[in-house]
Protein backbone atom coordinates (compact mmCIF):
# COMPACT_ATOMS: atom_id res chain seq x y z
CA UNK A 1 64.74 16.02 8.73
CA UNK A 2 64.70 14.32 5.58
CA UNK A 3 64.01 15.84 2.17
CA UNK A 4 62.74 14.69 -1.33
CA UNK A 5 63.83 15.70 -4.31
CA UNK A 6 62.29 15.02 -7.71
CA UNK A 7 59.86 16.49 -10.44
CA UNK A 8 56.69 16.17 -9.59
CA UNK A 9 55.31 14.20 -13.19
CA UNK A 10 51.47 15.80 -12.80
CA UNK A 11 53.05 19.51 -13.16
CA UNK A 12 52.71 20.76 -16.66
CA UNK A 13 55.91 22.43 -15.53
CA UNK A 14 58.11 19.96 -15.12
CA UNK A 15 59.74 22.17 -12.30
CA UNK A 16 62.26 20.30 -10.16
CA UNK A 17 60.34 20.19 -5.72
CA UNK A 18 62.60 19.91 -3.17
CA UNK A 19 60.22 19.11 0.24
CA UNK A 20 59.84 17.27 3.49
CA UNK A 21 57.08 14.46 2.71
CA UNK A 22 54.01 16.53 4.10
CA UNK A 23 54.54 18.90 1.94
CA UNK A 24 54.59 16.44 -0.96
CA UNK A 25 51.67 15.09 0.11
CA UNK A 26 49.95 18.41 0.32
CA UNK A 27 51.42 19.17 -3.64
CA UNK A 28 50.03 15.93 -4.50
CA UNK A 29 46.54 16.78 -3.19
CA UNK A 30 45.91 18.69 -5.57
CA UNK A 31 46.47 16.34 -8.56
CA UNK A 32 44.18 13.89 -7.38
CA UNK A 33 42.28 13.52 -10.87
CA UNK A 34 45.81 13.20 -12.39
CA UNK A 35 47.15 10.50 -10.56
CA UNK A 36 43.76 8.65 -11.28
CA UNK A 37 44.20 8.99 -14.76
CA UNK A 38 47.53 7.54 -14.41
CA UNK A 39 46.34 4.29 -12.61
CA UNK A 40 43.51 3.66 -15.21
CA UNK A 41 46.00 4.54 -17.99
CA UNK A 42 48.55 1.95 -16.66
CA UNK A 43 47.02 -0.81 -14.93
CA UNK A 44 44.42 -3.23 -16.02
CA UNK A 45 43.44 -3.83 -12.18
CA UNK A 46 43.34 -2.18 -8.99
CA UNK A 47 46.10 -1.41 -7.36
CA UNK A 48 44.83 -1.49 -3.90
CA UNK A 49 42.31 -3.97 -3.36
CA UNK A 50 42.84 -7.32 -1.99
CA UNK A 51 41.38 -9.36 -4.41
CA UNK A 52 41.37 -6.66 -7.77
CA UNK A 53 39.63 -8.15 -10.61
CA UNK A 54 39.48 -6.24 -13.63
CA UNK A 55 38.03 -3.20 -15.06
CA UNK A 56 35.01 -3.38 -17.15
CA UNK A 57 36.69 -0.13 -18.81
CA UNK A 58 38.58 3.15 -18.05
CA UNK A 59 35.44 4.95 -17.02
CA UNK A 60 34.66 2.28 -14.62
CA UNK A 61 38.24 2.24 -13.32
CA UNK A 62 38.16 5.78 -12.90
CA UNK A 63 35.41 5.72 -10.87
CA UNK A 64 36.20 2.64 -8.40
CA UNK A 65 39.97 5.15 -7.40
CA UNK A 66 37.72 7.81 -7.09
CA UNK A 67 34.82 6.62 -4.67
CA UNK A 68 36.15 2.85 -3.15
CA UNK A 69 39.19 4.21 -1.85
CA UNK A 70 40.68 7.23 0.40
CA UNK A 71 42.28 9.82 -1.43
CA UNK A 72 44.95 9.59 0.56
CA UNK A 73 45.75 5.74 0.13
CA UNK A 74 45.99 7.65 -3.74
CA UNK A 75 48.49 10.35 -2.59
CA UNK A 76 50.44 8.21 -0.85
CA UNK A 77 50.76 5.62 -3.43
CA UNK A 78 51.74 8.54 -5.74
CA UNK A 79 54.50 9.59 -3.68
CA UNK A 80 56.13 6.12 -3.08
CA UNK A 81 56.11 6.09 -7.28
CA UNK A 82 58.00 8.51 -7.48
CA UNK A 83 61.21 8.82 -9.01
CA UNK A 84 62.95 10.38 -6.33
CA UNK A 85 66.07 11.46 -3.84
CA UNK A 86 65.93 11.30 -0.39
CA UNK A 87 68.20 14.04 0.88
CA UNK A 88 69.22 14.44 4.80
């Protein structure tokens, strides 16, 4: 079984997680709003959709992650961005 290490970046912590990748994904869960925020800090587009065209503003933005896509297309996309080490 396979491991990942890193520091999760939407802990105000900053506390180093070593987990299998359910587990991550469970952590994740729970920062849903956060890794929003992120996206419609840092892109200009969506990140997911076929054809993205772009946001009218960061409200907007906010609210296409939240309600035009699966939250866990978001937590998965979060966990693939990380910086991380896969340990074995």
């Amino acid at each position: 079984m396979a491991f990942i290490a890193s520091i999760c970046p939407y802990c105000d912590n900053g506390k180093q997680i070593t987990a299998n990748r359910t587990s991550w994904l469970i952590h994740l869960s729970g920062h849903r709003e956060e890794i929003i925020e992120h996206l419609t800090d840092t892109t200009e587009s969506c990140q997911f959709c076929s054809y993205p065209e772009p946001s009218v503003n960061k409200k907007h933005a906010s609210s296409h992650y939240r309600w035009a896509h699966q939250k866990s297309t978001l937590i998965n996309w979060a966990l693939d961005n990380l910086e991380k080490q896969i340990l074995v």
